[in-house]
PDB file of N, CA and C in Angstrom:
ATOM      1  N   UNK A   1     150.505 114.381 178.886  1.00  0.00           N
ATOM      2  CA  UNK A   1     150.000 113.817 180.110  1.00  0.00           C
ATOM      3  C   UNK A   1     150.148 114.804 181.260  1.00  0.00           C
ATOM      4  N   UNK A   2     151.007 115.250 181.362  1.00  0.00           N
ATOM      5  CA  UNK A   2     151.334 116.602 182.458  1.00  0.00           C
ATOM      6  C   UNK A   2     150.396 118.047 182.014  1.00  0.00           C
ATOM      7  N   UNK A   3     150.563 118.346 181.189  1.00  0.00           N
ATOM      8  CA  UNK A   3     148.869 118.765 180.849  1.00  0.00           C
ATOM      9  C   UNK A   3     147.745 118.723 181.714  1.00  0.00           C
ATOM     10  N   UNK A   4     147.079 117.215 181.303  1.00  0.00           N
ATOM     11  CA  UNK A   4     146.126 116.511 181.997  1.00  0.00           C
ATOM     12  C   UNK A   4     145.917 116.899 183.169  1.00  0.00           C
ATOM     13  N   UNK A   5     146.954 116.570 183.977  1.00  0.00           N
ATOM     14  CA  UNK A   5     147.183 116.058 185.593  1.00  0.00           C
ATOM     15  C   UNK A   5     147.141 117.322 186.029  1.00  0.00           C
ATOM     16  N   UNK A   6     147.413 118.760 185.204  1.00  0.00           N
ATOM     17  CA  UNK A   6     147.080 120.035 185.582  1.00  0.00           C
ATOM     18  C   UNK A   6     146.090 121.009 185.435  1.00  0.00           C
ATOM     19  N   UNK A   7     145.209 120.364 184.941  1.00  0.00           N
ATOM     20  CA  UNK A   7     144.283 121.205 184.495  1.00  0.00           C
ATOM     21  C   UNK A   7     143.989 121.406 183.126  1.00  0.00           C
ATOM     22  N   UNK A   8     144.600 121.174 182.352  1.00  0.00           N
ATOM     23  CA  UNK A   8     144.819 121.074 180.990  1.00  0.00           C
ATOM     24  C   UNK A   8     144.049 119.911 180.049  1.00  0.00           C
ATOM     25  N   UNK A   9     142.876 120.208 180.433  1.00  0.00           N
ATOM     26  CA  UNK A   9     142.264 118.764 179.496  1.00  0.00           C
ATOM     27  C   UNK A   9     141.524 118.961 178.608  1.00  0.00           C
ATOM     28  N   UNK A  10     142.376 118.366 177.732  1.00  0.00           N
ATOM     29  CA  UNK A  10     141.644 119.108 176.296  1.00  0.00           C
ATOM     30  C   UNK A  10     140.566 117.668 176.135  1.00  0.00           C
ATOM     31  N   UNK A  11     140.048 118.192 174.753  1.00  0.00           N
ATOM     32  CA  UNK A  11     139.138 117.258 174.112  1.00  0.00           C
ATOM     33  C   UNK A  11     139.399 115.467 173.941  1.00  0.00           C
ATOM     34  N   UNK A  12     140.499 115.547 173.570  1.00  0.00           N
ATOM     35  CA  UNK A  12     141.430 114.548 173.673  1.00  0.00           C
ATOM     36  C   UNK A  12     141.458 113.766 174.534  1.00  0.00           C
ATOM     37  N   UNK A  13     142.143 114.202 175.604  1.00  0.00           N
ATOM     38  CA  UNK A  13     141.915 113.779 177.118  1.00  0.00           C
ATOM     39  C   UNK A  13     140.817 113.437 177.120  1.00  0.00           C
ATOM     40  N   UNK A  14     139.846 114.022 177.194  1.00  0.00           N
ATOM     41  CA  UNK A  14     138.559 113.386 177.575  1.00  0.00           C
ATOM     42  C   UNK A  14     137.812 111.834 176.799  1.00  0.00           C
ATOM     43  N   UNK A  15     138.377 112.013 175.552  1.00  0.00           N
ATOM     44  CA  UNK A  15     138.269 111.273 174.980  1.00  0.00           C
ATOM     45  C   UNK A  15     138.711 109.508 175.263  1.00  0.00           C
ATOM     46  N   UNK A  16     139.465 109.380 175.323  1.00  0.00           N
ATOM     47  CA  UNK A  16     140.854 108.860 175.937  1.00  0.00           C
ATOM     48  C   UNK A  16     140.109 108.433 177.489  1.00  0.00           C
ATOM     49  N   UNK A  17     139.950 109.261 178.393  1.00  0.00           N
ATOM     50  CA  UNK A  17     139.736 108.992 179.298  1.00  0.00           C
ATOM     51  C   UNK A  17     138.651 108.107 179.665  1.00  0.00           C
ATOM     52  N   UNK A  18     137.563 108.666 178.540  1.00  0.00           N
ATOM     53  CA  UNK A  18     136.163 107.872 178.719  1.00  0.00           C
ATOM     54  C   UNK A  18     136.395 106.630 177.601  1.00  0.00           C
ATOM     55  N   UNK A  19     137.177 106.227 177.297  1.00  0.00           N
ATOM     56  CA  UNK A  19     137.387 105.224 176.289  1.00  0.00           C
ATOM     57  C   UNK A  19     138.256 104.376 177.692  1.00  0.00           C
ATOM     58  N   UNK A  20     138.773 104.546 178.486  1.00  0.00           N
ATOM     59  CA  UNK A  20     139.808 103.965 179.387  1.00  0.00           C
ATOM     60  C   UNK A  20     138.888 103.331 180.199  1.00  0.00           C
ATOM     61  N   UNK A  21     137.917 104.259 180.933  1.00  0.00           N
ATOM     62  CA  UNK A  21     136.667 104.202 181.897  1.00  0.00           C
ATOM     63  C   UNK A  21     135.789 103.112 181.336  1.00  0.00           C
ATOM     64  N   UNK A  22     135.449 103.192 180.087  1.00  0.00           N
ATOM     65  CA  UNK A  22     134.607 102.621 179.267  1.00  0.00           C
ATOM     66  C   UNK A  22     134.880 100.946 179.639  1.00  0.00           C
ATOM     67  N   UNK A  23     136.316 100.860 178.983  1.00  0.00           N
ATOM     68  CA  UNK A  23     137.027  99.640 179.359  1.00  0.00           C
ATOM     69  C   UNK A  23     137.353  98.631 180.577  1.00  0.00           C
ATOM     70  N   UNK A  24     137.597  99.684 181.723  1.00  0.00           N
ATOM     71  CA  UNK A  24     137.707  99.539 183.039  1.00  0.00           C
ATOM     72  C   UNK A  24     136.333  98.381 183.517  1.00  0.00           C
ATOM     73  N   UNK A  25     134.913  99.712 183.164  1.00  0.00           N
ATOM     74  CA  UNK A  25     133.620  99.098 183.638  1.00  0.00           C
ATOM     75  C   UNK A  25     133.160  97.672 183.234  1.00  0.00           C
ATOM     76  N   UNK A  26     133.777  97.738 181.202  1.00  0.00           N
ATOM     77  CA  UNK A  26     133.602  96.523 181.277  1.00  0.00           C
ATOM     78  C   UNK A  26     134.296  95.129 181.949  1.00  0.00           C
ATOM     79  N   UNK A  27     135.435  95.218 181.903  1.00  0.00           N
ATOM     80  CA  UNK A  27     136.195  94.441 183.061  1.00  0.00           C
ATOM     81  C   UNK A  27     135.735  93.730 184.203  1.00  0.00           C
ATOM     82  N   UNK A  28     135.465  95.295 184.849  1.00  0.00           N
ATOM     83  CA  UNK A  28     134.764  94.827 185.917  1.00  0.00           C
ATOM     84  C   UNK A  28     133.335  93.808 186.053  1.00  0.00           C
ATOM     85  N   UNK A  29     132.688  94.380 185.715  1.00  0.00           N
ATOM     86  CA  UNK A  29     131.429  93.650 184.985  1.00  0.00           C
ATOM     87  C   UNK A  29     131.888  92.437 184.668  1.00  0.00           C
ATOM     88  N   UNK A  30     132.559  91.774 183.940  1.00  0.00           N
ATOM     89  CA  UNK A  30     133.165  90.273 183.483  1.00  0.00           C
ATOM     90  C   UNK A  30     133.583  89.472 184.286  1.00  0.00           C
ATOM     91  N   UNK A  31     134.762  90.455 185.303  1.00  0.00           N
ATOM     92  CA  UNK A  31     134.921  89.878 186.788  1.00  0.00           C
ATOM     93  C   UNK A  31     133.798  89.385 187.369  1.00  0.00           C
ATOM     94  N   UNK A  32     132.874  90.697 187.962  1.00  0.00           N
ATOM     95  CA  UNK A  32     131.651  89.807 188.525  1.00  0.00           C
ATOM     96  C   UNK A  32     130.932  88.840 188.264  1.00  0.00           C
ATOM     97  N   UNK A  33     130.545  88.826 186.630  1.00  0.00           N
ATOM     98  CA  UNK A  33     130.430  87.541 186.226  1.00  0.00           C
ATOM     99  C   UNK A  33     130.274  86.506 186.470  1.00  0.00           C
ATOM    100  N   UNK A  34     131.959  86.289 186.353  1.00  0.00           N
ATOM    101  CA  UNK A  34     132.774  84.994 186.691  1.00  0.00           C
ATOM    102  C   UNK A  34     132.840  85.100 188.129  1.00  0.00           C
ATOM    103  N   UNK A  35     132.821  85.189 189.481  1.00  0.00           N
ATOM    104  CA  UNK A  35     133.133  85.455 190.480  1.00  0.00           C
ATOM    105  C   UNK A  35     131.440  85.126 190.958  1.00  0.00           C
ATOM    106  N   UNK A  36     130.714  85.727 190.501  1.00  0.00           N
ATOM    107  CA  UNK A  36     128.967  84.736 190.546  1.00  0.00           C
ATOM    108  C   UNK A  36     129.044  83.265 189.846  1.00  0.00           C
ATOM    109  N   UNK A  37     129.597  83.362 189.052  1.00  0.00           N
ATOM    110  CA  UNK A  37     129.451  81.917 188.356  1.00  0.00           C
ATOM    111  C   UNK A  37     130.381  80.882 189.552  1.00  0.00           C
ATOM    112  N   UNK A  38     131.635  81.452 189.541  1.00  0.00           N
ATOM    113  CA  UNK A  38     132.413  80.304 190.203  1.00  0.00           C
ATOM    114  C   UNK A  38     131.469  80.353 191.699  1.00  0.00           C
ATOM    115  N   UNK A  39     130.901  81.095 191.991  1.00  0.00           N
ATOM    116  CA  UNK A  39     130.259  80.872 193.652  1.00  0.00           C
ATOM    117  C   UNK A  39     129.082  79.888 193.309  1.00  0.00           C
ATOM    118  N   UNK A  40     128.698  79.948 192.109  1.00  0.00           N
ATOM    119  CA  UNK A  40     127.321  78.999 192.185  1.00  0.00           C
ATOM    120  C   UNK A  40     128.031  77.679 192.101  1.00  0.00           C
ATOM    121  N   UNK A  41     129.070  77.496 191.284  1.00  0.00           N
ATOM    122  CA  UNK A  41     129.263  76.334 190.989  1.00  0.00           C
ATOM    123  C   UNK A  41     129.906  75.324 192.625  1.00  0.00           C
ATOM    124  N   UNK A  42     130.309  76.419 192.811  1.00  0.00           N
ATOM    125  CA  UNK A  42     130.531  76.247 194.750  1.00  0.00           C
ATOM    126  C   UNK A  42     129.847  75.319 195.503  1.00  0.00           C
ATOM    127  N   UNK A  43     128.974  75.987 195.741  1.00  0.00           N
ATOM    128  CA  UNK A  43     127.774  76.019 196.181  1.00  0.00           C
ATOM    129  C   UNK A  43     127.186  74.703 195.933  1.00  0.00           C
ATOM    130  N   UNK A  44     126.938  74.478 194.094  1.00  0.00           N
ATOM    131  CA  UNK A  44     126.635  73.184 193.735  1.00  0.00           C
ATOM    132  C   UNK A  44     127.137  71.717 193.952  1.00  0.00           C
ATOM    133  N   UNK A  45     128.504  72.159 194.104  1.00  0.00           N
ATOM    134  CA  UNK A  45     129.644  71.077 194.485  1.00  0.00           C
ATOM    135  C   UNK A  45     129.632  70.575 195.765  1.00  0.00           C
ATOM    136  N   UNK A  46     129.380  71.805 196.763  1.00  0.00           N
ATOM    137  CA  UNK A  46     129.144  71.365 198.041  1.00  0.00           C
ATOM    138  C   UNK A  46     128.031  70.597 198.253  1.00  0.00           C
ATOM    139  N   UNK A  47     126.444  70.974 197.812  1.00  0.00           N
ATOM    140  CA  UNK A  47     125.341  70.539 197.824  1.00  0.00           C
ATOM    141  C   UNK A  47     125.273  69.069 197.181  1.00  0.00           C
ATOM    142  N   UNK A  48     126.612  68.576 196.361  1.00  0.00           N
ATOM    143  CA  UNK A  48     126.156  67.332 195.743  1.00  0.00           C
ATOM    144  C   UNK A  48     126.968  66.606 196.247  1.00  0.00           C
ATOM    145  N   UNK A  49     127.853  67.125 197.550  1.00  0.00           N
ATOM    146  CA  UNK A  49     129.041  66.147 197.995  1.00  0.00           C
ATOM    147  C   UNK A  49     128.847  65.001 199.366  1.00  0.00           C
ATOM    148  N   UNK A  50     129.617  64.042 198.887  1.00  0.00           N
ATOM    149  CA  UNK A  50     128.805  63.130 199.979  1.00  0.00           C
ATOM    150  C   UNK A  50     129.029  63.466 201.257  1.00  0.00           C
ATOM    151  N   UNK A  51     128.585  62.980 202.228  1.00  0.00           N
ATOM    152  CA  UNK A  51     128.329  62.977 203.713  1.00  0.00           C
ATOM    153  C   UNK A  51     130.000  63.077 203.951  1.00  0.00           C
ATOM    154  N   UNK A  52     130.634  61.794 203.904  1.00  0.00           N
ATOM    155  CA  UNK A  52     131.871  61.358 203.862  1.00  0.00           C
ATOM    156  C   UNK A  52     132.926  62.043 203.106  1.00  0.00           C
ATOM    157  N   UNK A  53     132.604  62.833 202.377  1.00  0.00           N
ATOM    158  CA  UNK A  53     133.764  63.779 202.310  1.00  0.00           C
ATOM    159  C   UNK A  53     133.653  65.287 202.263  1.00  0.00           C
ATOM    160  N   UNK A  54     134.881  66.022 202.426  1.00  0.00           N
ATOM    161  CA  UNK A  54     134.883  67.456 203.187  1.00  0.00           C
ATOM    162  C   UNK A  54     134.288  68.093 201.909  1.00  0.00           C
ATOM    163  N   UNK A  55     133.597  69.408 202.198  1.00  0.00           N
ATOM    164  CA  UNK A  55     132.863  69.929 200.984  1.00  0.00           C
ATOM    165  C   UNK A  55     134.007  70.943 200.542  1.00  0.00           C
ATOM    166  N   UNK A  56     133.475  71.852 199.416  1.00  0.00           N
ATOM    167  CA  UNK A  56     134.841  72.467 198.564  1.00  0.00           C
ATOM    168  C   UNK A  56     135.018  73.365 198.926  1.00  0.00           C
ATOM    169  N   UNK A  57     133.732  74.039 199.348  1.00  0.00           N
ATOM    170  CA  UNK A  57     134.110  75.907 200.508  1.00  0.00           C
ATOM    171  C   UNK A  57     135.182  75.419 201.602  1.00  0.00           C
ATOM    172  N   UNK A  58     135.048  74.048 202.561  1.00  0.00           N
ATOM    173  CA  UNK A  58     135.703  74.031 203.106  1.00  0.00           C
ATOM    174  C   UNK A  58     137.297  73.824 202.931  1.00  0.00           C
ATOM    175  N   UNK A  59     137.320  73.014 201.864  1.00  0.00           N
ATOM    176  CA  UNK A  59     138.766  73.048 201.175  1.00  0.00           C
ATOM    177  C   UNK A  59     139.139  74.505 201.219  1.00  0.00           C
ATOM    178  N   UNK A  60     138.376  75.518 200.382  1.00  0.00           N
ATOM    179  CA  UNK A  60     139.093  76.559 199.936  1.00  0.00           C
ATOM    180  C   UNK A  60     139.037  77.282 201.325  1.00  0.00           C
ATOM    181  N   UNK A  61     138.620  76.799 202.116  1.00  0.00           N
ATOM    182  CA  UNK A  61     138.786  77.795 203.405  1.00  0.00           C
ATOM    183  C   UNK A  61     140.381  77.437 204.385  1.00  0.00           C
ATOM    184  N   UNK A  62     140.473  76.087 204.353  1.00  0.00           N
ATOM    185  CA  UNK A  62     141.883  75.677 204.615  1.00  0.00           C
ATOM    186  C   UNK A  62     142.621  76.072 204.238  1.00  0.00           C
ATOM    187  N   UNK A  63     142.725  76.098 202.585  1.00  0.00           N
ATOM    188  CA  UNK A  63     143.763  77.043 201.830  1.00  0.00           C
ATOM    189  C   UNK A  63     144.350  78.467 202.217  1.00  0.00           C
ATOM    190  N   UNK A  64     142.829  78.613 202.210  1.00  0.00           N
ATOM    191  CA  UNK A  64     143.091  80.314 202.977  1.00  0.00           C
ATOM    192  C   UNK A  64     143.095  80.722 204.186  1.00  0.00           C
ATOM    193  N   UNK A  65     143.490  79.824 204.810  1.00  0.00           N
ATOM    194  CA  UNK A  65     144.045  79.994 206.402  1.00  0.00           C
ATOM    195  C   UNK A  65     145.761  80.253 205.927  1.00  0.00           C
ATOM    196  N   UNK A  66     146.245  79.897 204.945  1.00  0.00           N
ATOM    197  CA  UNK A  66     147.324  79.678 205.073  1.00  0.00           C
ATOM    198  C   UNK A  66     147.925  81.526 204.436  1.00  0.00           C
ATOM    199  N   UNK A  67     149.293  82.023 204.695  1.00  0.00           N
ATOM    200  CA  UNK A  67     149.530  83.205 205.309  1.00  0.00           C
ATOM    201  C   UNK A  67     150.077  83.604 203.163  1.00  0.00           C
ATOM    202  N   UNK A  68     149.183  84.158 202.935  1.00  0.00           N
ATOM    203  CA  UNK A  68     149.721  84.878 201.688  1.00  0.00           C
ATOM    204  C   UNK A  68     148.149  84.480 200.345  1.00  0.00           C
ATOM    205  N   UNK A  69     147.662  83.363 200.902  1.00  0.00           N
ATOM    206  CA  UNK A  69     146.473  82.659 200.185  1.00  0.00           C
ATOM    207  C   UNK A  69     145.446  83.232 200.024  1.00  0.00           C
ATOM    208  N   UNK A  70     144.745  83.761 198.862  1.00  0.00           N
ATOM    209  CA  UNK A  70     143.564  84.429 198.910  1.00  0.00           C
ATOM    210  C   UNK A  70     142.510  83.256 198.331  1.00  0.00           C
ATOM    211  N   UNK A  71     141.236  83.586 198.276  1.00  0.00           N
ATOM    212  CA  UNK A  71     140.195  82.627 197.834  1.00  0.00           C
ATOM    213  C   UNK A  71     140.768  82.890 196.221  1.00  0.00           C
ATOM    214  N   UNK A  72     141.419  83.490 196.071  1.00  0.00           N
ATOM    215  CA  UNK A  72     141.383  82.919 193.979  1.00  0.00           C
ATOM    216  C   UNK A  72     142.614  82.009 193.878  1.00  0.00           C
ATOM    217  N   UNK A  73     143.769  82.406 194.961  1.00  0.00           N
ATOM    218  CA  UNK A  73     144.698  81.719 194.914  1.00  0.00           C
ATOM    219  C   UNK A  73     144.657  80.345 195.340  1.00  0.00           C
ATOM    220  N   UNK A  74     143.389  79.911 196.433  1.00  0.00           N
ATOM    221  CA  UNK A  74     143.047  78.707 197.224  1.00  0.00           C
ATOM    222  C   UNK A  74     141.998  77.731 196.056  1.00  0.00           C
ATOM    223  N   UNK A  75     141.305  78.696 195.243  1.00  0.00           N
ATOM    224  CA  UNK A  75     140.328  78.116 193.846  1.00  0.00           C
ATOM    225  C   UNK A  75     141.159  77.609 193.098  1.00  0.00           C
ATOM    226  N   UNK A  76     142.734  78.372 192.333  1.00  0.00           N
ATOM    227  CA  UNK A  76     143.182  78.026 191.988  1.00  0.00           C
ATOM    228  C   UNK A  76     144.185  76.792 192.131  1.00  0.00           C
ATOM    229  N   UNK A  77     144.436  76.773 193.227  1.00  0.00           N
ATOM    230  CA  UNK A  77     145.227  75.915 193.842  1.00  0.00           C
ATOM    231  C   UNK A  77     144.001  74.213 193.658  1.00  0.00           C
ATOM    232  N   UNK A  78     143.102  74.493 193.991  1.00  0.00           N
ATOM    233  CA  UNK A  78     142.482  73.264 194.528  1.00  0.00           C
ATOM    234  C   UNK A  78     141.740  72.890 192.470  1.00  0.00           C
ATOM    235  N   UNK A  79     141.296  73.541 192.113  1.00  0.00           N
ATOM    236  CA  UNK A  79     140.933  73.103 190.826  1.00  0.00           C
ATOM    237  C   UNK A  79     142.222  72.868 190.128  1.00  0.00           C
TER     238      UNK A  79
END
């Protein structure tokens, strides 16, 4: 690994590296995904909610007023 980090990159390394990268992208990609999916379903929930009660963006927006709360932690929290 100290190799690597110096200049030293053999075939190997590269190998390795684009197998890591490879992995990474797909990840990511899966994230977005899901992160489109949960926004539609959002979206849908709000659009089908009655007059009389608060919609679910707004829930998760309360949540995340609060000091450490992110929107996955406020999704999670409320589902």
């Amino acid at each position: 690994m100290y190799d690597a980090l110096h200049g030293r990159l053999t075939d190997h390394h590269r190998f390795l590296l684009e197998l890591h990268l490879g992995q990474w992208d797909a990840l990511d990609a899966s994230i977005r995904v899901v992160d489109r999916e949960v926004d539609a379903r959002v979206n849908r929930m709000d659009a089908e909610a009655r007059a009389d009660k608060a919609r679910f963006s707004d829930l998760i927006g309360l949540r995340e007023s609060i000091p450490g709360v992110s929107k996955l932690s406020a999704l999670s929290i409320l589902s």
